[in-house]
PDB file of N, CA and C in Angstrom:
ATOM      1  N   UNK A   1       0.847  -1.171   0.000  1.00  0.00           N
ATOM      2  CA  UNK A   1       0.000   0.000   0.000  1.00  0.00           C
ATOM      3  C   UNK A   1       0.896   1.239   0.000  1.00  0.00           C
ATOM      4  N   UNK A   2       0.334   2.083  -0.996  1.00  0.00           N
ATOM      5  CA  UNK A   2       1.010   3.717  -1.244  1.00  0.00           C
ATOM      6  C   UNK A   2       0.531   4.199  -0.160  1.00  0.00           C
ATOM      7  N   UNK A   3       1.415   5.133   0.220  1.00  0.00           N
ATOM      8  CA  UNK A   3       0.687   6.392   1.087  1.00  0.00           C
ATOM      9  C   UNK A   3       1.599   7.861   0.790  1.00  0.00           C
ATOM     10  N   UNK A   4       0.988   8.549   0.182  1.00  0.00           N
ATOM     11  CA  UNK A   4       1.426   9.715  -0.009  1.00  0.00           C
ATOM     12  C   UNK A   4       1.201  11.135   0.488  1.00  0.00           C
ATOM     13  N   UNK A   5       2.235  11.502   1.407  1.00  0.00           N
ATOM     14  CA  UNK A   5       1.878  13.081   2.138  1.00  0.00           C
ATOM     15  C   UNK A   5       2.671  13.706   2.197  1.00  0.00           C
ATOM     16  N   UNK A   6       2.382  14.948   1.776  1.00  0.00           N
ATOM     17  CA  UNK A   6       3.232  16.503   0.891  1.00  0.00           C
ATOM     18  C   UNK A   6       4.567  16.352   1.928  1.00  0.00           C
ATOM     19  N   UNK A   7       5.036  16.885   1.843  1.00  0.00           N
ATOM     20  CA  UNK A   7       6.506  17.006   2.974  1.00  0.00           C
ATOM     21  C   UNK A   7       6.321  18.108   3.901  1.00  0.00           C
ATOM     22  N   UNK A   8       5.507  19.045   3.521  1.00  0.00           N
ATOM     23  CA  UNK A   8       5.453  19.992   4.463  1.00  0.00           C
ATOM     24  C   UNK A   8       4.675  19.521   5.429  1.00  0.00           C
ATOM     25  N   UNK A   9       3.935  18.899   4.766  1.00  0.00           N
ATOM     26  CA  UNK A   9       3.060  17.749   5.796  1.00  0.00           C
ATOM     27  C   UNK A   9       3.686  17.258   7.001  1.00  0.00           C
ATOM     28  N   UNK A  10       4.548  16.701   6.809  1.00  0.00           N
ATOM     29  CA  UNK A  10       5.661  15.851   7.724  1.00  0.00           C
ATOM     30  C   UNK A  10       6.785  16.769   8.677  1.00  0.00           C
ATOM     31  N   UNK A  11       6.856  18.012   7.795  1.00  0.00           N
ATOM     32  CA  UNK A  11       7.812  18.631   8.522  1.00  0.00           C
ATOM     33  C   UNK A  11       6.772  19.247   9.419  1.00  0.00           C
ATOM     34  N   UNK A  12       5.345  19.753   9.512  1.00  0.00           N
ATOM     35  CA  UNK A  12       4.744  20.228  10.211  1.00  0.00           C
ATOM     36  C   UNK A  12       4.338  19.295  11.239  1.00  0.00           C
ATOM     37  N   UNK A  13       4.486  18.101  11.341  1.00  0.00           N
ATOM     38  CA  UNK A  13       4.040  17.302  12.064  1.00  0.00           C
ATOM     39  C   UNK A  13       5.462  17.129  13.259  1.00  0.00           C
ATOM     40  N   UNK A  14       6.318  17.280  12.259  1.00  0.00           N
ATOM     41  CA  UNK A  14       7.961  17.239  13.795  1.00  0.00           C
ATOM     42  C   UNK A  14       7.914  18.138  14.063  1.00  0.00           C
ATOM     43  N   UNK A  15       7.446  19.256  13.700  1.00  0.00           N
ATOM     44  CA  UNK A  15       7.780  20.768  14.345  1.00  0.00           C
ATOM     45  C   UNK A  15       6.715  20.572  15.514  1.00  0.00           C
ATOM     46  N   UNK A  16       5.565  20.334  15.666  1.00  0.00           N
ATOM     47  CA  UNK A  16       4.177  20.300  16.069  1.00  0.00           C
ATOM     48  C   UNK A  16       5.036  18.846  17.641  1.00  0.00           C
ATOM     49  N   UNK A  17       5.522  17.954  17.454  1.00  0.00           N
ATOM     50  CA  UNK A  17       5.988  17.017  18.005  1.00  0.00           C
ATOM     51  C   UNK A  17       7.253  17.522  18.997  1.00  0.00           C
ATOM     52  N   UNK A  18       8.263  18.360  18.459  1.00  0.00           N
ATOM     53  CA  UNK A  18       9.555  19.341  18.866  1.00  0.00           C
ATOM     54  C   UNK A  18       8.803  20.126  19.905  1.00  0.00           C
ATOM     55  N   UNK A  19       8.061  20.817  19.533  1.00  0.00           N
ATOM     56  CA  UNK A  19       6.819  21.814  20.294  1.00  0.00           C
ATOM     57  C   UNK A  19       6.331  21.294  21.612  1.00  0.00           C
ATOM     58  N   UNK A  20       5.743  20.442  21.644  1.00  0.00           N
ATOM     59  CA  UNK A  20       4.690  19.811  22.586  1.00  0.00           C
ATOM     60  C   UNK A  20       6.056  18.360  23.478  1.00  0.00           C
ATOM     61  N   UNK A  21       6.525  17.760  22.847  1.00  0.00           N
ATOM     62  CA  UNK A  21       7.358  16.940  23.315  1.00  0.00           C
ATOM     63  C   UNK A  21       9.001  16.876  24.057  1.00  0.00           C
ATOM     64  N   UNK A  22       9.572  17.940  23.366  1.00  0.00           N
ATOM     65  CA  UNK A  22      11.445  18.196  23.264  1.00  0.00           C
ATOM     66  C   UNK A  22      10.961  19.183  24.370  1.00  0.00           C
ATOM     67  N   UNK A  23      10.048  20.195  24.708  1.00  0.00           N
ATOM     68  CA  UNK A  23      10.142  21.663  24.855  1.00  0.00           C
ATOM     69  C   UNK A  23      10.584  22.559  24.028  1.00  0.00           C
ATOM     70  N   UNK A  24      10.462  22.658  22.866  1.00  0.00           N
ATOM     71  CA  UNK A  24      10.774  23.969  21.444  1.00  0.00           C
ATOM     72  C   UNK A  24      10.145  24.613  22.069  1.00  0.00           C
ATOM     73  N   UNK A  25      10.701  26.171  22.174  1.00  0.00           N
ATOM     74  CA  UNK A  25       9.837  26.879  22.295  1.00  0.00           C
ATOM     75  C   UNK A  25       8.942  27.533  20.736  1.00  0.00           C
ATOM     76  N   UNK A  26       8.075  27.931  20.900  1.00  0.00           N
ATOM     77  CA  UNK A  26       7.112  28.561  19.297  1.00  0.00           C
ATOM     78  C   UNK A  26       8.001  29.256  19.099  1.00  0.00           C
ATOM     79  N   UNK A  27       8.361  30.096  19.108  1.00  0.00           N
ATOM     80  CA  UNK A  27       9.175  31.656  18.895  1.00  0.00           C
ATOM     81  C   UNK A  27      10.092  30.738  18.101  1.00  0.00           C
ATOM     82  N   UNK A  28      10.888  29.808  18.627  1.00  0.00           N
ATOM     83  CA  UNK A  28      12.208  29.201  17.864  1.00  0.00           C
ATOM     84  C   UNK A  28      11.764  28.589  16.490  1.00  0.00           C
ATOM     85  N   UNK A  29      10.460  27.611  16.902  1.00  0.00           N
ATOM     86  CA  UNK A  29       9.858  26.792  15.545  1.00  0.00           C
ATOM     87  C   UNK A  29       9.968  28.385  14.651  1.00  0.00           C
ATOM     88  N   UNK A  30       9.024  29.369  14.598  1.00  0.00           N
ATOM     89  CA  UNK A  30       8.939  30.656  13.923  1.00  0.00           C
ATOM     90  C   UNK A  30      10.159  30.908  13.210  1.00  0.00           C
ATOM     91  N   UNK A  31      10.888  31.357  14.194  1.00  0.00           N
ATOM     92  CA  UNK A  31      12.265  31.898  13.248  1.00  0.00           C
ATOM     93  C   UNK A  31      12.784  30.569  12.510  1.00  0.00           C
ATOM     94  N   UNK A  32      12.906  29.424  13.048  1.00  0.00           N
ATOM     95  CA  UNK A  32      13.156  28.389  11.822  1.00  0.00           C
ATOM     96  C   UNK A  32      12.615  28.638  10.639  1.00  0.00           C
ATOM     97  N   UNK A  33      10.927  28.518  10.451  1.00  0.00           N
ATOM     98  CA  UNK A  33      10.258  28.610   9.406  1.00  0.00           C
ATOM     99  C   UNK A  33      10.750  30.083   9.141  1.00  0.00           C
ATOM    100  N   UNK A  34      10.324  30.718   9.598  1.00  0.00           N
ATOM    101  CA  UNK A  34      10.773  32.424   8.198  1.00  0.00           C
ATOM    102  C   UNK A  34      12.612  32.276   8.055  1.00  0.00           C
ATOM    103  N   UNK A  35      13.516  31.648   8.650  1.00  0.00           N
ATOM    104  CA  UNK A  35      14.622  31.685   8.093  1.00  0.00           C
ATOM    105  C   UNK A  35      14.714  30.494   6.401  1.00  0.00           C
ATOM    106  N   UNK A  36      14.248  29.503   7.011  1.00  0.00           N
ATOM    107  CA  UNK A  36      13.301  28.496   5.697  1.00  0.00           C
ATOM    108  C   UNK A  36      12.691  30.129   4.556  1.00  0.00           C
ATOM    109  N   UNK A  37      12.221  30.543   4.797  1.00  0.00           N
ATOM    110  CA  UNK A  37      11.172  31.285   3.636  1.00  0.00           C
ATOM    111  C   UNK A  37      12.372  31.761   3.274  1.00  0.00           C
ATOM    112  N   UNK A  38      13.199  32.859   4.244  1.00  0.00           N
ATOM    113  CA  UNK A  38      14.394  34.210   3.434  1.00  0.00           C
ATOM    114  C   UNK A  38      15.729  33.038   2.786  1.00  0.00           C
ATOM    115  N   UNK A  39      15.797  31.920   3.144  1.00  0.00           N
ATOM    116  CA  UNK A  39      16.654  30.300   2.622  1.00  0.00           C
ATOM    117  C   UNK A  39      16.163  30.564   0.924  1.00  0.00           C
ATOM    118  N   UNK A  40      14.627  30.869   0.998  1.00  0.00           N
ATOM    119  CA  UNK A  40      14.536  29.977  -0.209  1.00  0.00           C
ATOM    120  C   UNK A  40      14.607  31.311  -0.900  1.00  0.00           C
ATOM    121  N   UNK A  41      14.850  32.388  -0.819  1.00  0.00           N
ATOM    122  CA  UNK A  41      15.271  33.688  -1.791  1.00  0.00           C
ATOM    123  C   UNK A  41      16.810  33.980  -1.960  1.00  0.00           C
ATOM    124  N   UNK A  42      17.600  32.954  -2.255  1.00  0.00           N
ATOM    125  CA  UNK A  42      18.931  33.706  -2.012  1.00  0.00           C
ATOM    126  C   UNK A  42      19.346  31.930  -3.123  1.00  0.00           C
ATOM    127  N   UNK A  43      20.375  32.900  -3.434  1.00  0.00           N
ATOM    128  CA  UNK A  43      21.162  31.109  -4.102  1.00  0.00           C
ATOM    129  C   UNK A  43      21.384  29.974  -3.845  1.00  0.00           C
ATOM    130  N   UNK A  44      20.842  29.799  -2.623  1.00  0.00           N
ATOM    131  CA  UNK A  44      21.010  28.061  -1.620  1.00  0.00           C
ATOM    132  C   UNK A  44      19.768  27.497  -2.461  1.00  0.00           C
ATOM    133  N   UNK A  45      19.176  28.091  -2.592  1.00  0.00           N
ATOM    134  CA  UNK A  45      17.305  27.473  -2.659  1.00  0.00           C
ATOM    135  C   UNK A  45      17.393  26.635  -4.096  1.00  0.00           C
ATOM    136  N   UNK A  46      18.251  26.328  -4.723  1.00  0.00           N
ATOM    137  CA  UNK A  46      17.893  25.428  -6.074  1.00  0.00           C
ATOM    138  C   UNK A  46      19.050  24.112  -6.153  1.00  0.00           C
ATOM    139  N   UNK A  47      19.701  24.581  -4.739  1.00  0.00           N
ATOM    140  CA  UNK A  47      20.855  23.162  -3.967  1.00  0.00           C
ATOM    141  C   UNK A  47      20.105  22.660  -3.004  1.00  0.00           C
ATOM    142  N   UNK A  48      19.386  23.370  -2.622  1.00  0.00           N
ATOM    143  CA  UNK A  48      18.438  22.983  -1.445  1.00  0.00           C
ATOM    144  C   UNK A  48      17.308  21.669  -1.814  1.00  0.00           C
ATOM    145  N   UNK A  49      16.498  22.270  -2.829  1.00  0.00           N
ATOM    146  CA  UNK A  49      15.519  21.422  -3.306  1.00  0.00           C
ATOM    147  C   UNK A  49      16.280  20.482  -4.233  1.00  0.00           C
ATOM    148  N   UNK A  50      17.335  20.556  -5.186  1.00  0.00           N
ATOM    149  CA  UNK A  50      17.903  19.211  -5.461  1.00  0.00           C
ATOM    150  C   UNK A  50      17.841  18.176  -4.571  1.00  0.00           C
ATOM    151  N   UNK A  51      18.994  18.469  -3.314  1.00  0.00           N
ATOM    152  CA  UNK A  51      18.898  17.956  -2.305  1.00  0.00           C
ATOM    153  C   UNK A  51      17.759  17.017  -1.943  1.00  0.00           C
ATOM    154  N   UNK A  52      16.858  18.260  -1.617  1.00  0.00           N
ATOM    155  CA  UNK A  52      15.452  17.428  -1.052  1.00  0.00           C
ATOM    156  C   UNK A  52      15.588  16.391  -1.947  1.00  0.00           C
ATOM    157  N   UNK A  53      15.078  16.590  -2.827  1.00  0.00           N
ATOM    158  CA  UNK A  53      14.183  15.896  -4.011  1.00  0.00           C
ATOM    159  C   UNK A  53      15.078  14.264  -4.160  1.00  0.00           C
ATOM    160  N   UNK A  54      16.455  14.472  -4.148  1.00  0.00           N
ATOM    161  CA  UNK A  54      17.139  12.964  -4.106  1.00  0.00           C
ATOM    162  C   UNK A  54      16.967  13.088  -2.867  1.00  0.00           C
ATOM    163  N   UNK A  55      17.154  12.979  -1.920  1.00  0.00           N
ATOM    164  CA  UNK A  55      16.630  12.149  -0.028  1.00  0.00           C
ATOM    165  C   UNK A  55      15.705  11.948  -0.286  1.00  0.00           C
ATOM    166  N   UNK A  56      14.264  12.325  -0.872  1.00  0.00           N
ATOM    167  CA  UNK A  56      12.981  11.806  -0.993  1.00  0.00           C
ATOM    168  C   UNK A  56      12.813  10.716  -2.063  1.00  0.00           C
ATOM    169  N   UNK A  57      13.522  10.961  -3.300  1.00  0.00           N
ATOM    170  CA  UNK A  57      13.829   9.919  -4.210  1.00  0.00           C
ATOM    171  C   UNK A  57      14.509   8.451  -3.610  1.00  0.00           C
ATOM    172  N   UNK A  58      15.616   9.061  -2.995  1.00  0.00           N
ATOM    173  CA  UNK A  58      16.409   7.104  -2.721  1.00  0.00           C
ATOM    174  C   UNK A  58      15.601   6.560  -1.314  1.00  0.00           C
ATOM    175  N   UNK A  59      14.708   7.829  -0.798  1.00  0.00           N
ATOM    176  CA  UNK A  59      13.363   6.588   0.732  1.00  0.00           C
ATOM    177  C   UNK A  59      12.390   6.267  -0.446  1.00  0.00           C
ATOM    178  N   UNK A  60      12.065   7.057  -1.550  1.00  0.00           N
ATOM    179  CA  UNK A  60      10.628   6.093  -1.995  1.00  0.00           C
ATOM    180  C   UNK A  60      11.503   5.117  -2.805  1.00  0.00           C
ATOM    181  N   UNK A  61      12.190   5.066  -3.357  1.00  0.00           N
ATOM    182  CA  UNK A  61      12.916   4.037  -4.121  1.00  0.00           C
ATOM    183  C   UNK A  61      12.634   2.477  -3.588  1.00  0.00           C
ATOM    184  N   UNK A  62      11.939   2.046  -4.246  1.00  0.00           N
ATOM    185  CA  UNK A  62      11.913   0.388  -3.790  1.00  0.00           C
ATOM    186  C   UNK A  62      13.092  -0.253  -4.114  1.00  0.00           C
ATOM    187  N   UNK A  63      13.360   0.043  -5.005  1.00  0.00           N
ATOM    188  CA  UNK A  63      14.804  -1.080  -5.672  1.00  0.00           C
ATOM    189  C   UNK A  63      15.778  -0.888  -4.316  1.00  0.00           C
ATOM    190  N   UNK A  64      15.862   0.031  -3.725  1.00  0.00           N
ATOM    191  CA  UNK A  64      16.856   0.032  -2.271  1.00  0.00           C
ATOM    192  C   UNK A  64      16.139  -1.095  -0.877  1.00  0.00           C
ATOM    193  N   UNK A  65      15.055  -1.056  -1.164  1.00  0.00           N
ATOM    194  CA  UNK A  65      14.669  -2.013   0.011  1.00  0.00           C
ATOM    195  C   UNK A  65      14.773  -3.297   0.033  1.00  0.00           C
TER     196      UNK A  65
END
């Protein structure tokens, strides 16, 4: 069985988990996410999502399991 959920999906779910579980404080999750937003306006942001995109490629990859 497939199961497919967006990534922000997932990252909102550890942030939400960091929060309530580790002690994160909100304020910190915050500046993570808007440093994430001003990340993705500057020249990192198209090494960044390569990145992503193979780590998400070689976990769905069956031929590795």
């Amino acid at each position: 069985m497939t199961v497919s959920l967006p990534l922000v999906f997932v990252l909102g779910v550890v942030a939400w988990a960091a929060i309530k579980f580790l002690g994160v404080r909100l304020w910190v999750a915050v500046v993570i996410a808007l440093f994430g937003f001003w990340l993705s306006q500057t020249f990192f942001a198209p090494a960044i999502e390569s990145g992503t995109r193979t780590g998400v490629d070689i976990v769905n990859d069956p031929a590795t399991r």
